[in-house]
Protein backbone atom coordinates (compact mmCIF):
# COMPACT_ATOMS: atom_id res chain seq x y z
CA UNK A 1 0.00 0.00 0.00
CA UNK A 2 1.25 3.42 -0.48
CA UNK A 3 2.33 5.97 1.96
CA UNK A 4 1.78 9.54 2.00
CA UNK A 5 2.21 13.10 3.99
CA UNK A 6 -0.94 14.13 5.81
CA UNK A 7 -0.78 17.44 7.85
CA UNK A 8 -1.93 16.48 11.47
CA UNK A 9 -4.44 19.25 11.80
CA UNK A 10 -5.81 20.14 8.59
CA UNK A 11 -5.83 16.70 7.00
CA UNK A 12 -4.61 17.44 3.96
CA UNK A 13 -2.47 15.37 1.80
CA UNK A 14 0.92 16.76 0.62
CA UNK A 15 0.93 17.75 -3.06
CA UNK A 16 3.11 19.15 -5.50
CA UNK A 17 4.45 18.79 -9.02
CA UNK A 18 5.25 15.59 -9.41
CA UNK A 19 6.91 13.71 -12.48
CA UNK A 20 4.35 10.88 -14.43
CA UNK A 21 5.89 7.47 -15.78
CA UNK A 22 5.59 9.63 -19.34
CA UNK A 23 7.94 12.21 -18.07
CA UNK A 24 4.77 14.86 -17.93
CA UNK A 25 4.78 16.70 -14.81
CA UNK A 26 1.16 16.91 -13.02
CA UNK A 27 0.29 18.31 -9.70
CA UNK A 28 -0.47 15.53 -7.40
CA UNK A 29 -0.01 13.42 -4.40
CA UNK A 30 3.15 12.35 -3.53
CA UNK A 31 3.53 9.08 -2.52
CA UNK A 32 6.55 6.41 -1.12
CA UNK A 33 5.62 2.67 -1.86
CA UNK A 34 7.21 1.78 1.64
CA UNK A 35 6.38 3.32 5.28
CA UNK A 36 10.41 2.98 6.10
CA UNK A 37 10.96 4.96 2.79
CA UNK A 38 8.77 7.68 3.28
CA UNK A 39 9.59 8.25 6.97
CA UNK A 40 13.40 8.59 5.90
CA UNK A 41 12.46 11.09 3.09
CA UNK A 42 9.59 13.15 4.70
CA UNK A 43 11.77 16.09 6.39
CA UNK A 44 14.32 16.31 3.72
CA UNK A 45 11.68 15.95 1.33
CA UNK A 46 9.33 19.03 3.08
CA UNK A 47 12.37 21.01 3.07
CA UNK A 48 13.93 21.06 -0.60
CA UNK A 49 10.28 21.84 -1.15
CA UNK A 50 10.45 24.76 1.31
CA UNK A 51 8.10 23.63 4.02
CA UNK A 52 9.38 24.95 7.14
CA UNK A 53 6.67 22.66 9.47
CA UNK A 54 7.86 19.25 8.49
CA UNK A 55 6.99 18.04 12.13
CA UNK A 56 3.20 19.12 11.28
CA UNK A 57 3.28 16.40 8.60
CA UNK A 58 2.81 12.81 9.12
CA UNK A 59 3.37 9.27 7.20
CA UNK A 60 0.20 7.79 6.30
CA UNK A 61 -1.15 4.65 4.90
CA UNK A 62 -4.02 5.33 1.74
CA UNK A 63 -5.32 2.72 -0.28
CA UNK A 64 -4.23 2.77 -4.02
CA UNK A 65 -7.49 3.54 -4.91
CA UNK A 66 -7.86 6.32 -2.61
CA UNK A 67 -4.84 8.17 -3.96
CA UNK A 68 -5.96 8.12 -7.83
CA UNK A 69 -9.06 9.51 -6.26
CA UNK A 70 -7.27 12.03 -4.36
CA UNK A 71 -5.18 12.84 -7.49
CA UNK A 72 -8.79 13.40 -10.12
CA UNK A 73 -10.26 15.28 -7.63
CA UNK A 74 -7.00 17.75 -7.65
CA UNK A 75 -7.77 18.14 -11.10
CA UNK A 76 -3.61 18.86 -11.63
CA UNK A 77 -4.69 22.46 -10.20
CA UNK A 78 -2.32 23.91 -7.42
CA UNK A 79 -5.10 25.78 -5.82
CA UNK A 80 -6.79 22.84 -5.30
CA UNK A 81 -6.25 20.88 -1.82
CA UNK A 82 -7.17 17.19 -1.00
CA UNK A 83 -8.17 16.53 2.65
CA UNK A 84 -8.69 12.87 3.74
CA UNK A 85 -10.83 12.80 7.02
CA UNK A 86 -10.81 10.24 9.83
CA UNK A 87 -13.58 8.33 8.16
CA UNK A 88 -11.69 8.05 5.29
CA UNK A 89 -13.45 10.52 3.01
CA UNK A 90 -11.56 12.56 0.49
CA UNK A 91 -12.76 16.09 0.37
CA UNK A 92 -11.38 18.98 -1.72
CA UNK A 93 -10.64 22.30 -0.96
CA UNK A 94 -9.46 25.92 -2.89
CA UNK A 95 -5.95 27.44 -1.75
CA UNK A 96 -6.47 29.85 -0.09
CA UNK A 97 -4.87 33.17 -1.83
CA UNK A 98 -1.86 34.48 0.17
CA UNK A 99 -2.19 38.21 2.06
């Protein structure tokens, strides 16, 4: 099962551009295919990405069906945020704009 970054408080899963088998680049979830893998690579990971909270995010189990859900419903727009509640419903958000 894959493993991804969900922020403890908001819920949402950690996305960003990513790279496709095709070499496109999409904006999506980013996952590990191993827990040990993406524990190891989650604060170095946050950080070349500029995300100065890695402690706020969290390695978390989703079901490979789940995360192609979680990646349509982003819809490959960066404004767009996927939040996976405690009952295991995905729910999407908008960004929103910076002050």
């Amino acid at each position: 099962m894959p493993y991804v970054l969900k922020h403890k408080e908001s819920a949402e899963l950690y996305a960003c551009k990513l790279l496709n088998s095709y070499e496109l680049v999409y904006f999506g979830v980013k996952a590990w295919d191993d827990e040990g893998t993406a524990a190891g690579d989650r604060i170095p990971f946050l950080a070349a990405r500029g995300t100065g909270d890695a402690e706020s995010w969290t390695v978390a189990e989703i079901d490979e069906m789940k995360l192609k859900m979680a990646n349509v419903k982003l819809k490959n727009d960066p404004s767009n945020r996927v939040l996976l509640d405690e009952d295991g419903t995905l729910r999407v958000e908008k960004r929103l704009p910076p002050f």
